[in-house]
PDB file of N, CA and C in Angstrom:
ATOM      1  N   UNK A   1      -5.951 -13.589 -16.754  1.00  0.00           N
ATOM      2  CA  UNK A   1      -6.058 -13.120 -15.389  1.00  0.00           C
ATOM      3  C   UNK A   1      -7.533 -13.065 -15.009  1.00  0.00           C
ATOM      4  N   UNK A   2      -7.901 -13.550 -13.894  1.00  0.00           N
ATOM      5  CA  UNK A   2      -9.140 -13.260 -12.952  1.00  0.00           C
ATOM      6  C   UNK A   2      -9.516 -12.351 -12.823  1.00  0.00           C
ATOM      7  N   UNK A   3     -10.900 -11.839 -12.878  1.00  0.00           N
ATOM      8  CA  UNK A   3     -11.158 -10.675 -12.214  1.00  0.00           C
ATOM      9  C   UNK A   3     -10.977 -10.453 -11.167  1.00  0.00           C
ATOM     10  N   UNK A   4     -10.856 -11.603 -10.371  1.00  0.00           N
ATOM     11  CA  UNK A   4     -10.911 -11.237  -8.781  1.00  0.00           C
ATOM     12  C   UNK A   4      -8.997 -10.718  -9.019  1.00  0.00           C
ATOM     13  N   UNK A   5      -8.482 -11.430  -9.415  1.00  0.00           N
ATOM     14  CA  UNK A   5      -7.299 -10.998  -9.049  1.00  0.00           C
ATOM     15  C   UNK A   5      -6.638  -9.421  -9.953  1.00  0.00           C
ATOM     16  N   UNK A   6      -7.547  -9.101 -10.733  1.00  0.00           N
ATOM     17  CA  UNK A   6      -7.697  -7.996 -11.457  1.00  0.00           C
ATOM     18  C   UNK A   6      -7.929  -6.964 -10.052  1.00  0.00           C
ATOM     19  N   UNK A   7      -8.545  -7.086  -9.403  1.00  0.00           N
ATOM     20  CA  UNK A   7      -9.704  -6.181  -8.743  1.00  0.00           C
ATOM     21  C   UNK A   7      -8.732  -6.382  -7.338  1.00  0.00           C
ATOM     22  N   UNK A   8      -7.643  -7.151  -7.006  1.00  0.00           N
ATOM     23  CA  UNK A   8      -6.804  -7.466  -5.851  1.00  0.00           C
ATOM     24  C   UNK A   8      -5.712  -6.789  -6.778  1.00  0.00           C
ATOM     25  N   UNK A   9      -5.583  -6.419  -7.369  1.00  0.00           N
ATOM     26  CA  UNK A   9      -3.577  -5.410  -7.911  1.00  0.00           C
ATOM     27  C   UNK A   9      -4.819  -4.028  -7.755  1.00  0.00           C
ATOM     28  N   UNK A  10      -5.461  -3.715  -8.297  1.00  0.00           N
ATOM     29  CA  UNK A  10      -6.540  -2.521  -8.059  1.00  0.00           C
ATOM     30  C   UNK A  10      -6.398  -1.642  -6.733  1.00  0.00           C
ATOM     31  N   UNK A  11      -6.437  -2.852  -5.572  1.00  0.00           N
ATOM     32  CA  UNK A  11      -6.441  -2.935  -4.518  1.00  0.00           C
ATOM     33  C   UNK A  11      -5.222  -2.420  -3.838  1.00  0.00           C
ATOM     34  N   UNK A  12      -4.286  -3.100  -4.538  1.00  0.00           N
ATOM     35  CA  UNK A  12      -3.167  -2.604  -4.139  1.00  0.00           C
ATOM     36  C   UNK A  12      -2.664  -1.326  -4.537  1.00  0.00           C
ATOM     37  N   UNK A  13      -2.928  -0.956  -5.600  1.00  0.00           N
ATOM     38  CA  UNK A  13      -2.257   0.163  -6.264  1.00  0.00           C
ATOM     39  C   UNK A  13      -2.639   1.569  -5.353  1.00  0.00           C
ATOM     40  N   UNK A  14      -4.401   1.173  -5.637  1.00  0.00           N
ATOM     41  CA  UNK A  14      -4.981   2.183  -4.677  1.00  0.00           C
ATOM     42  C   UNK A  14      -4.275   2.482  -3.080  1.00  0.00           C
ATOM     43  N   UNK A  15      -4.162   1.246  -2.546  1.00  0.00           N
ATOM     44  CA  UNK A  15      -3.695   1.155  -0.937  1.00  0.00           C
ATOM     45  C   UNK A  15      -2.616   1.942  -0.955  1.00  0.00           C
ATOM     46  N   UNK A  16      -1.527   1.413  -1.703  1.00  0.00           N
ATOM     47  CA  UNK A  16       0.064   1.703  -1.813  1.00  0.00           C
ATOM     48  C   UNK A  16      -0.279   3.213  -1.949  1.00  0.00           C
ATOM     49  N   UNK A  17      -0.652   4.209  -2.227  1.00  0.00           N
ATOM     50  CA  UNK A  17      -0.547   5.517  -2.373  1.00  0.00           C
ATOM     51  C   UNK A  17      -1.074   5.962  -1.540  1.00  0.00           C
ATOM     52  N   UNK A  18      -2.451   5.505  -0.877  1.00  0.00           N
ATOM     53  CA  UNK A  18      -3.104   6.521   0.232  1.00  0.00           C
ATOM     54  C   UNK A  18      -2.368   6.755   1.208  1.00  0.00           C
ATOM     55  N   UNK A  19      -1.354   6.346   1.860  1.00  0.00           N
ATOM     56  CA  UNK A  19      -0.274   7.473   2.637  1.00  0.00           C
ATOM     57  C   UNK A  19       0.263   8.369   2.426  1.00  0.00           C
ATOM     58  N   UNK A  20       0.435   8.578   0.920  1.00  0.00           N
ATOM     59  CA  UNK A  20       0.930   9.746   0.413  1.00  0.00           C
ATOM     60  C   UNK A  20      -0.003  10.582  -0.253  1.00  0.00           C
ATOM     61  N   UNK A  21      -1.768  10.713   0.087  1.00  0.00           N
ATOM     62  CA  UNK A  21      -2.497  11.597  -0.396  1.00  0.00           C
ATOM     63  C   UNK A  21      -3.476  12.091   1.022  1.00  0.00           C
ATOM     64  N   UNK A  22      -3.580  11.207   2.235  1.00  0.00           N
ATOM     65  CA  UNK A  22      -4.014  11.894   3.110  1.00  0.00           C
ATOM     66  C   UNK A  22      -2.569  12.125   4.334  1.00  0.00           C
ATOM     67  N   UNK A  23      -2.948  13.387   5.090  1.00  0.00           N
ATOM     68  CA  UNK A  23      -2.115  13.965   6.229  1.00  0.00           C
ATOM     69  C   UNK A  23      -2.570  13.609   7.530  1.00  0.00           C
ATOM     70  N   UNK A  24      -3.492  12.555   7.681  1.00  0.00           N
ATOM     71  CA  UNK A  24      -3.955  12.131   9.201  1.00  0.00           C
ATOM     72  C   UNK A  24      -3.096  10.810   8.861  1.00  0.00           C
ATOM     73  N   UNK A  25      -2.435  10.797  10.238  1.00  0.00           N
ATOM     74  CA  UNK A  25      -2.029   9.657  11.084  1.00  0.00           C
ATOM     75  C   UNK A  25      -2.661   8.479  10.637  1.00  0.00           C
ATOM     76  N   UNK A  26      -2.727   7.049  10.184  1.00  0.00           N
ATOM     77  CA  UNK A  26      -3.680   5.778   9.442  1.00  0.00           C
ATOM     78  C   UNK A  26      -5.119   6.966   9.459  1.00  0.00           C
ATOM     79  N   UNK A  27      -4.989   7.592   8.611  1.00  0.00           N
ATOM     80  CA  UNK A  27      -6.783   8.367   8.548  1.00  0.00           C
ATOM     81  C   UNK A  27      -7.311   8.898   9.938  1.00  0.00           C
ATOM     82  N   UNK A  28      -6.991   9.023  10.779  1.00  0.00           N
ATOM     83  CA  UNK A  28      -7.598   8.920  11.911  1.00  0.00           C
ATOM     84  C   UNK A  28      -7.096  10.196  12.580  1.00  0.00           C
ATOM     85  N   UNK A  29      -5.691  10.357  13.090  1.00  0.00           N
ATOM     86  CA  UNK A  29      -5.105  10.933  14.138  1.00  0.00           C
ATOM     87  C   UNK A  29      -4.114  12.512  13.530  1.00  0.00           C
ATOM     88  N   UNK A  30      -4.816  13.492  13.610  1.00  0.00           N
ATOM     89  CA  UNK A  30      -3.617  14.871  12.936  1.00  0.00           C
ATOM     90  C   UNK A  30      -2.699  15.196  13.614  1.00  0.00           C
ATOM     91  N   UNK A  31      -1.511  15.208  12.909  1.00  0.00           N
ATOM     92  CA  UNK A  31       0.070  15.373  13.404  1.00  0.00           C
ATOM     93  C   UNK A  31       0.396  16.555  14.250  1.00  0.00           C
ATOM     94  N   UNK A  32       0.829  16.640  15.076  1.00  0.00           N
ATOM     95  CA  UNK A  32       0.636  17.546  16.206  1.00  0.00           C
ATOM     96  C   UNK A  32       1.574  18.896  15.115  1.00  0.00           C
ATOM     97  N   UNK A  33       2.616  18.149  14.694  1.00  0.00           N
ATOM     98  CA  UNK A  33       3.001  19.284  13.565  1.00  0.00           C
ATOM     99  C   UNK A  33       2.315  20.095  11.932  1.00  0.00           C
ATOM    100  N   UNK A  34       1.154  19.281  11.976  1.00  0.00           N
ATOM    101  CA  UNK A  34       0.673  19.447  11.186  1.00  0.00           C
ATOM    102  C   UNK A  34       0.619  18.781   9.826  1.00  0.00           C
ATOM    103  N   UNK A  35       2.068  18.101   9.653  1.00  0.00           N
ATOM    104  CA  UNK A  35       2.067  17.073   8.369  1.00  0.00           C
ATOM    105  C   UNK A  35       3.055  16.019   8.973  1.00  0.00           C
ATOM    106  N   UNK A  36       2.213  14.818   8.385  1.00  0.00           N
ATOM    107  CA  UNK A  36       3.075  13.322   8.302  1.00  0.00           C
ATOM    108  C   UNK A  36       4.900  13.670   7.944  1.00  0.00           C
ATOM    109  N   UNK A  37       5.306  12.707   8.322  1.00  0.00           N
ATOM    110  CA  UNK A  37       6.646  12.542   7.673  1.00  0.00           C
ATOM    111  C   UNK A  37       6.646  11.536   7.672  1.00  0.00           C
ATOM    112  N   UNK A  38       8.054  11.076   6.699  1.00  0.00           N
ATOM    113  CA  UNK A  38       7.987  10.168   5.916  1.00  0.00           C
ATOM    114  C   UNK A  38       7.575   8.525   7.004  1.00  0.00           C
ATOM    115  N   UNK A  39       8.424   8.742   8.271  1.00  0.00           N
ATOM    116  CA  UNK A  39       8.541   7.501   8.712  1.00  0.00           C
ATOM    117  C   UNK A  39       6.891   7.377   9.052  1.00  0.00           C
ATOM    118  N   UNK A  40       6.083   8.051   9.297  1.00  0.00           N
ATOM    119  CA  UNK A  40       4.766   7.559   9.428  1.00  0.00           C
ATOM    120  C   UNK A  40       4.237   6.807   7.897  1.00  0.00           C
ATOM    121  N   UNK A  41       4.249   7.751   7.210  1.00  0.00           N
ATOM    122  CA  UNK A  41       3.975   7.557   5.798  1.00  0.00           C
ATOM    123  C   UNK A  41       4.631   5.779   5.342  1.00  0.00           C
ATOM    124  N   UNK A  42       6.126   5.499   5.820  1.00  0.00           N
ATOM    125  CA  UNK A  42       6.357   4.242   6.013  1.00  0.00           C
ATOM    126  C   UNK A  42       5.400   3.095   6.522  1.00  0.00           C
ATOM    127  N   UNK A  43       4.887   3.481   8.039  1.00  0.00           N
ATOM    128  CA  UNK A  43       4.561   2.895   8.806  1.00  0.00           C
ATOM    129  C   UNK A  43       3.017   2.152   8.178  1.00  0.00           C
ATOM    130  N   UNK A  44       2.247   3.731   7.739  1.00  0.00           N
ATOM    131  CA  UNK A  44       1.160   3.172   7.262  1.00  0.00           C
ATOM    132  C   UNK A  44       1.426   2.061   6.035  1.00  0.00           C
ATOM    133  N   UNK A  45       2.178   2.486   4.972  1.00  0.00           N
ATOM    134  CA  UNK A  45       2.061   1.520   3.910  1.00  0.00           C
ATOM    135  C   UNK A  45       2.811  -0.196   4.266  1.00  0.00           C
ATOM    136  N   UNK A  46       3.551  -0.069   5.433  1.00  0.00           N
ATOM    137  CA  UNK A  46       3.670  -1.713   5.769  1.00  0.00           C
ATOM    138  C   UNK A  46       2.203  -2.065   6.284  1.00  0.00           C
ATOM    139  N   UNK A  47       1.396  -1.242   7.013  1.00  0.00           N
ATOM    140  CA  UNK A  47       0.335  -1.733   7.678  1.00  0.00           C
ATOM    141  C   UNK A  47      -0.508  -1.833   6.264  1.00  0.00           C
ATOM    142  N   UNK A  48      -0.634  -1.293   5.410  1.00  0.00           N
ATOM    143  CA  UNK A  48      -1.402  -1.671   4.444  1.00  0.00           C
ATOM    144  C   UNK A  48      -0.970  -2.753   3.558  1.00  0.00           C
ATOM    145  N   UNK A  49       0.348  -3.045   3.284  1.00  0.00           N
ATOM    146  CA  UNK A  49       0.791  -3.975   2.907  1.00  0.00           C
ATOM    147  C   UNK A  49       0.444  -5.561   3.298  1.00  0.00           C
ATOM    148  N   UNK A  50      -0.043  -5.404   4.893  1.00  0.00           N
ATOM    149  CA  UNK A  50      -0.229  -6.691   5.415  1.00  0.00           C
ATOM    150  C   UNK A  50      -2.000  -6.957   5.003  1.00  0.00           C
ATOM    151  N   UNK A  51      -2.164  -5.632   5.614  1.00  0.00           N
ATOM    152  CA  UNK A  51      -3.955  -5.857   5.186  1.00  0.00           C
ATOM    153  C   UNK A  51      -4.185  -6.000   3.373  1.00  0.00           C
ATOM    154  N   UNK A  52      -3.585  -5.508   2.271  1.00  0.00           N
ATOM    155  CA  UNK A  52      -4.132  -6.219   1.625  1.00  0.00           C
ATOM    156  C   UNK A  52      -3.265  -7.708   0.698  1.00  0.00           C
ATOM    157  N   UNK A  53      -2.785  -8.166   1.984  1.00  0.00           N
ATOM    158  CA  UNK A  53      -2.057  -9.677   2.137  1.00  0.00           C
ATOM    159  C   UNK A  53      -3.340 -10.014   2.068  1.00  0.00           C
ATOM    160  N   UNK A  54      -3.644 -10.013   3.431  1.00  0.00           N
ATOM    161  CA  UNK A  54      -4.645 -10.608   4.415  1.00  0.00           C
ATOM    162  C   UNK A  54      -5.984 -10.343   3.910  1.00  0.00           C
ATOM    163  N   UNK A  55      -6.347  -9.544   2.822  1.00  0.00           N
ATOM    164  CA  UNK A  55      -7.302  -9.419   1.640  1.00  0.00           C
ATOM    165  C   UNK A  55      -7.073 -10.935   0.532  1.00  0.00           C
ATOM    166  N   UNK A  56      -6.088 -10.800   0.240  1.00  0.00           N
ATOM    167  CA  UNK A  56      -5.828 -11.861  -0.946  1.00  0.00           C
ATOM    168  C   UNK A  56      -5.872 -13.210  -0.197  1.00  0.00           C
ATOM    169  N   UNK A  57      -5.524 -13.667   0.693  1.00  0.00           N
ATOM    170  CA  UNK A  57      -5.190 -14.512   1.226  1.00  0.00           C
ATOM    171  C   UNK A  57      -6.600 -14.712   1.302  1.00  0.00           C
ATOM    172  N   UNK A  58      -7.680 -14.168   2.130  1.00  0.00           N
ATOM    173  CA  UNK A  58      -9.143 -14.772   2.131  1.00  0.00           C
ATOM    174  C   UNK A  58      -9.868 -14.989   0.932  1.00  0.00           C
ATOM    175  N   UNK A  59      -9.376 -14.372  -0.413  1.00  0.00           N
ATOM    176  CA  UNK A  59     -10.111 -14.527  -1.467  1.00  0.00           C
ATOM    177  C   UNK A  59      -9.806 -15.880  -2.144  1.00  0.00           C
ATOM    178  N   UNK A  60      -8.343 -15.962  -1.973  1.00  0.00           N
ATOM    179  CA  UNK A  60      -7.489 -17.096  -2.136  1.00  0.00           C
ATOM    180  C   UNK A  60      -8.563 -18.374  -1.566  1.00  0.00           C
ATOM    181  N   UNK A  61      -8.277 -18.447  -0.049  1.00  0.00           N
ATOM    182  CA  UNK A  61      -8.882 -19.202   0.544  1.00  0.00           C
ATOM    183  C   UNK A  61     -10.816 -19.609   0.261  1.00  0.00           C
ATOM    184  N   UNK A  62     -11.248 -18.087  -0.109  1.00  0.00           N
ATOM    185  CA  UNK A  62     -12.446 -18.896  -0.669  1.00  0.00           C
ATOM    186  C   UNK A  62     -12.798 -19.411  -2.004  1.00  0.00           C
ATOM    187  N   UNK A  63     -12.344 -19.545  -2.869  1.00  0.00           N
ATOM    188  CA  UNK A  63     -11.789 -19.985  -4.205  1.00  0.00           C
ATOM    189  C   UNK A  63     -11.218 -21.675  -3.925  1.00  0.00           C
ATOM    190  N   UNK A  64     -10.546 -22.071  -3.227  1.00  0.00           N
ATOM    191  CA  UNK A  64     -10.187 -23.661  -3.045  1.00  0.00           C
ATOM    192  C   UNK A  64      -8.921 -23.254  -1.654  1.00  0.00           C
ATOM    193  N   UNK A  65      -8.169 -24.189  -1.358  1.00  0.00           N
ATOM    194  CA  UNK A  65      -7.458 -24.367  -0.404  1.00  0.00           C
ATOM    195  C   UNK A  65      -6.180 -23.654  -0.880  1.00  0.00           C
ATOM    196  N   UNK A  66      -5.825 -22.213   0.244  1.00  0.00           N
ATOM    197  CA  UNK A  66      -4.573 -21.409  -0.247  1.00  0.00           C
ATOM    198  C   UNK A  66      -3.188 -22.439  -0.093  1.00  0.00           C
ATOM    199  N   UNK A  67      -2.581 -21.652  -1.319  1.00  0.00           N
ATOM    200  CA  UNK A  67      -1.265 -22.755  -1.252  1.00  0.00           C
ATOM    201  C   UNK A  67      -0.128 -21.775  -0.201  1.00  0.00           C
ATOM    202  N   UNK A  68       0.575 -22.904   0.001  1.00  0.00           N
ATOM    203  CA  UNK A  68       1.916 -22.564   0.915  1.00  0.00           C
ATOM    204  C   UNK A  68       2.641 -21.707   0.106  1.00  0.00           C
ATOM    205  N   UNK A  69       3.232 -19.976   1.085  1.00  0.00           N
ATOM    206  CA  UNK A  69       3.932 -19.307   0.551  1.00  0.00           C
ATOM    207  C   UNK A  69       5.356 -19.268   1.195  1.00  0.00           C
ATOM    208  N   UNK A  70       6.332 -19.201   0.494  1.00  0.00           N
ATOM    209  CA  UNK A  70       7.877 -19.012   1.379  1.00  0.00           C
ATOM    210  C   UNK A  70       8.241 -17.766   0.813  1.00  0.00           C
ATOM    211  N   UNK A  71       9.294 -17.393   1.813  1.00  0.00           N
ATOM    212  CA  UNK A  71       9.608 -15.710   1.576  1.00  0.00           C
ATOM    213  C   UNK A  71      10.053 -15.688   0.013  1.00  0.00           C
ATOM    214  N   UNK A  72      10.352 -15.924  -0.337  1.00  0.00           N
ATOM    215  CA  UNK A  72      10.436 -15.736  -1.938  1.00  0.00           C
ATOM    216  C   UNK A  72       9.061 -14.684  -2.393  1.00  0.00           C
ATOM    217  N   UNK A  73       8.139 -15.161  -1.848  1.00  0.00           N
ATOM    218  CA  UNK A  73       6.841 -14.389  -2.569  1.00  0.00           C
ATOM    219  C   UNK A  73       6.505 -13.594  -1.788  1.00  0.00           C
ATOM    220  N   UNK A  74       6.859 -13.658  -0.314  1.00  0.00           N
ATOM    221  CA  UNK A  74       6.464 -11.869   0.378  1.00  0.00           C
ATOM    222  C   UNK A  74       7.295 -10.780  -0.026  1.00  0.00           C
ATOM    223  N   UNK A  75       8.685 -11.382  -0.080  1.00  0.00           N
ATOM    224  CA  UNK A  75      10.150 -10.201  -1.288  1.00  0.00           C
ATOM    225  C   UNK A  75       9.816  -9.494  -2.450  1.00  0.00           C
ATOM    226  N   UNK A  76       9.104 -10.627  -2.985  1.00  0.00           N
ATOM    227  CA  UNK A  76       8.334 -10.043  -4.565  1.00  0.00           C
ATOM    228  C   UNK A  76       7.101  -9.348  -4.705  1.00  0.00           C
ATOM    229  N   UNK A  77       6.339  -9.201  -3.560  1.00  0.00           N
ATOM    230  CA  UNK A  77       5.153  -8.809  -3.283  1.00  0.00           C
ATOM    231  C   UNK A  77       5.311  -7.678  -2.400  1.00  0.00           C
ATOM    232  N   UNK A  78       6.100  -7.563  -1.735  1.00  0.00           N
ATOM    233  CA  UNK A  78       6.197  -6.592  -1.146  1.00  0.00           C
ATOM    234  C   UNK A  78       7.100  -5.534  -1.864  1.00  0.00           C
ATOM    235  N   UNK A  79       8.034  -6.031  -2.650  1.00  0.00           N
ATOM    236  CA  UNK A  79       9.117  -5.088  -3.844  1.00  0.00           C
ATOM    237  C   UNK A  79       7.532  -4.268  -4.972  1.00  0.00           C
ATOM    238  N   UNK A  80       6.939  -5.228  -5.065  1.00  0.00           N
ATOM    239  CA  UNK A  80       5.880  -4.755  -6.066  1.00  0.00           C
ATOM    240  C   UNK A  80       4.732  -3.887  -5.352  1.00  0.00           C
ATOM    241  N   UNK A  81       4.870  -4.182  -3.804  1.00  0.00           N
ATOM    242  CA  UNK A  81       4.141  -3.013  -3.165  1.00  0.00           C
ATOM    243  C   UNK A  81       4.524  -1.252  -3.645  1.00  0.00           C
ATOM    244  N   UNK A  82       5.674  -1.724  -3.009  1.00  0.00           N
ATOM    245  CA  UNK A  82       6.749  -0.574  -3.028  1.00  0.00           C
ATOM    246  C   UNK A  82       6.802   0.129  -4.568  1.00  0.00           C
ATOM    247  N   UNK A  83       6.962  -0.843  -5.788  1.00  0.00           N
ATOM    248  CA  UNK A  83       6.590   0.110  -6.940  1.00  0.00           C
ATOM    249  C   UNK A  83       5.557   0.466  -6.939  1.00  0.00           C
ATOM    250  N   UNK A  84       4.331   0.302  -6.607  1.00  0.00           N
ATOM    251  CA  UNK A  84       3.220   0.462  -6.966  1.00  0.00           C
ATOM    252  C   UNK A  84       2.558   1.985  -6.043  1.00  0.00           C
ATOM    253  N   UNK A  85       3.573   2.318  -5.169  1.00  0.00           N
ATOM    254  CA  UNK A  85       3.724   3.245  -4.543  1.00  0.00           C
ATOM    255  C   UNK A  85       4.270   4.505  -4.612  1.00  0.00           C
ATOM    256  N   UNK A  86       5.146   4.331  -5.757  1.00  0.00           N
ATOM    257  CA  UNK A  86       6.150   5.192  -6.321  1.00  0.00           C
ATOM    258  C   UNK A  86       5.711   6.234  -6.753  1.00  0.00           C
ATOM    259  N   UNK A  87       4.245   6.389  -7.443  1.00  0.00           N
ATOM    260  CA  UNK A  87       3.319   7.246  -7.820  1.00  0.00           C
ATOM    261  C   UNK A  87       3.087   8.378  -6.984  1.00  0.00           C
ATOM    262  N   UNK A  88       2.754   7.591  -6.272  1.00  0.00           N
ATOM    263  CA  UNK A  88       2.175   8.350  -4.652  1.00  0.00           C
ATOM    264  C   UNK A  88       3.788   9.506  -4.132  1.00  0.00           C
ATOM    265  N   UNK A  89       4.921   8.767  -3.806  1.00  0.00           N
ATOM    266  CA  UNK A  89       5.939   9.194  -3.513  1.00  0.00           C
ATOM    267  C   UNK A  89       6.269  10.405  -4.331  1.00  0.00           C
ATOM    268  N   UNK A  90       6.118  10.000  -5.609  1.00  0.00           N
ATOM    269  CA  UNK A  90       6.774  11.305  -6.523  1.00  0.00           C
ATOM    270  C   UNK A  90       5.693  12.039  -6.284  1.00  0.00           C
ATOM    271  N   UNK A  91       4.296  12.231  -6.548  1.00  0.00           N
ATOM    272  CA  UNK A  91       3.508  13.546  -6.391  1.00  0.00           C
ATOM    273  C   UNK A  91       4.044  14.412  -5.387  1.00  0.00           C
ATOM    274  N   UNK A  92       4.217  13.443  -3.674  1.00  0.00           N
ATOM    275  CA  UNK A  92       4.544  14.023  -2.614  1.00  0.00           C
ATOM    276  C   UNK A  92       5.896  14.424  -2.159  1.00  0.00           C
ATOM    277  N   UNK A  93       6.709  14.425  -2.850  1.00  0.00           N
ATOM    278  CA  UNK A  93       8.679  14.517  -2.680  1.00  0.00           C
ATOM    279  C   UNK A  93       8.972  15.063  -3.678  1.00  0.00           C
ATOM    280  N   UNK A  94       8.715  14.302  -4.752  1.00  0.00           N
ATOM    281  CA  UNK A  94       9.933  14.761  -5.790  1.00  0.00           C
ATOM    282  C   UNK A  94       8.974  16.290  -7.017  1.00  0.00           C
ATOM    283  N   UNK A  95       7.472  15.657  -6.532  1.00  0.00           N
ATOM    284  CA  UNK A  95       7.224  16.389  -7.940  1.00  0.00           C
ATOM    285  C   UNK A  95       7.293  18.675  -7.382  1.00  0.00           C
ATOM    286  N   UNK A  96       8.086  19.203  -8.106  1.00  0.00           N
ATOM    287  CA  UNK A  96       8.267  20.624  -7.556  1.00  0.00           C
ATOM    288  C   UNK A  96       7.563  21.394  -8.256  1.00  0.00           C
ATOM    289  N   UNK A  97       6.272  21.810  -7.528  1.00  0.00           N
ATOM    290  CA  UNK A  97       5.538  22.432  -8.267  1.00  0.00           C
ATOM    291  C   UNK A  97       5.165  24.378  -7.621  1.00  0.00           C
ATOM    292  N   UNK A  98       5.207  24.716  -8.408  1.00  0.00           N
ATOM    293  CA  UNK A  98       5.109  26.925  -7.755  1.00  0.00           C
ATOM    294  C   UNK A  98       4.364  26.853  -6.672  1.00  0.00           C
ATOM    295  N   UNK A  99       4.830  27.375  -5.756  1.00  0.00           N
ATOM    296  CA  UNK A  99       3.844  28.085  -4.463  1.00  0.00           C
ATOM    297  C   UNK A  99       3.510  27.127  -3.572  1.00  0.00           C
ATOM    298  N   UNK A 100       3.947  26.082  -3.284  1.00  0.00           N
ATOM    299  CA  UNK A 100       4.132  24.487  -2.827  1.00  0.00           C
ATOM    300  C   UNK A 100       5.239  24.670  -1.607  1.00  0.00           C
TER     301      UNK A 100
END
């Protein structure tokens, strides 16, 4: 494996969780209720999902000419988003911790 492509799953792992460790709206905007729910928390990690597409895809592209992808590899890439997220999910849902 590449470093570059070492340093692009990095990328992802990191991305895939930061919806589930900050409470502003994409970083930016605080919830008039005070905390995200889930469907935001959704929202951001498709939007991050595309941006670090659209990360790989330019690294891709400066390295030699990107090859043609068919949904086969956004299914698998995006399923592997989604595990890579799971981390994030359990701290914030499942894990039950005192005085929480």
């Amino acid at each position: 494996m590449d470093v570059s492509q070492s340093i692009l799953l990095l990328i992802a792992l990191v991305a895939a969780n930061l919806p589930f460790v900050a409470e502003r709206i994409f970083f930016v905007v605080q919830p008039t209720t005070g905390k995200k729910n889930l469907g935001w928390r959704f929202a951001e990690l498709v939007t991050l999902y595309f941006l670090v597409g659209i990360a790989g895809y330019l690294l891709e592209s400066r390295l030699g000419t990107p090859h043609q992808q068919h949904w086969e590899f956004y299914a698998i890439t995006a399923c592997l988003f989604l595990v890579f997220a799971y981390p994030g999910f359990v701290v914030r849902y499942l894990w039950n911790t005192r005085g929480r």
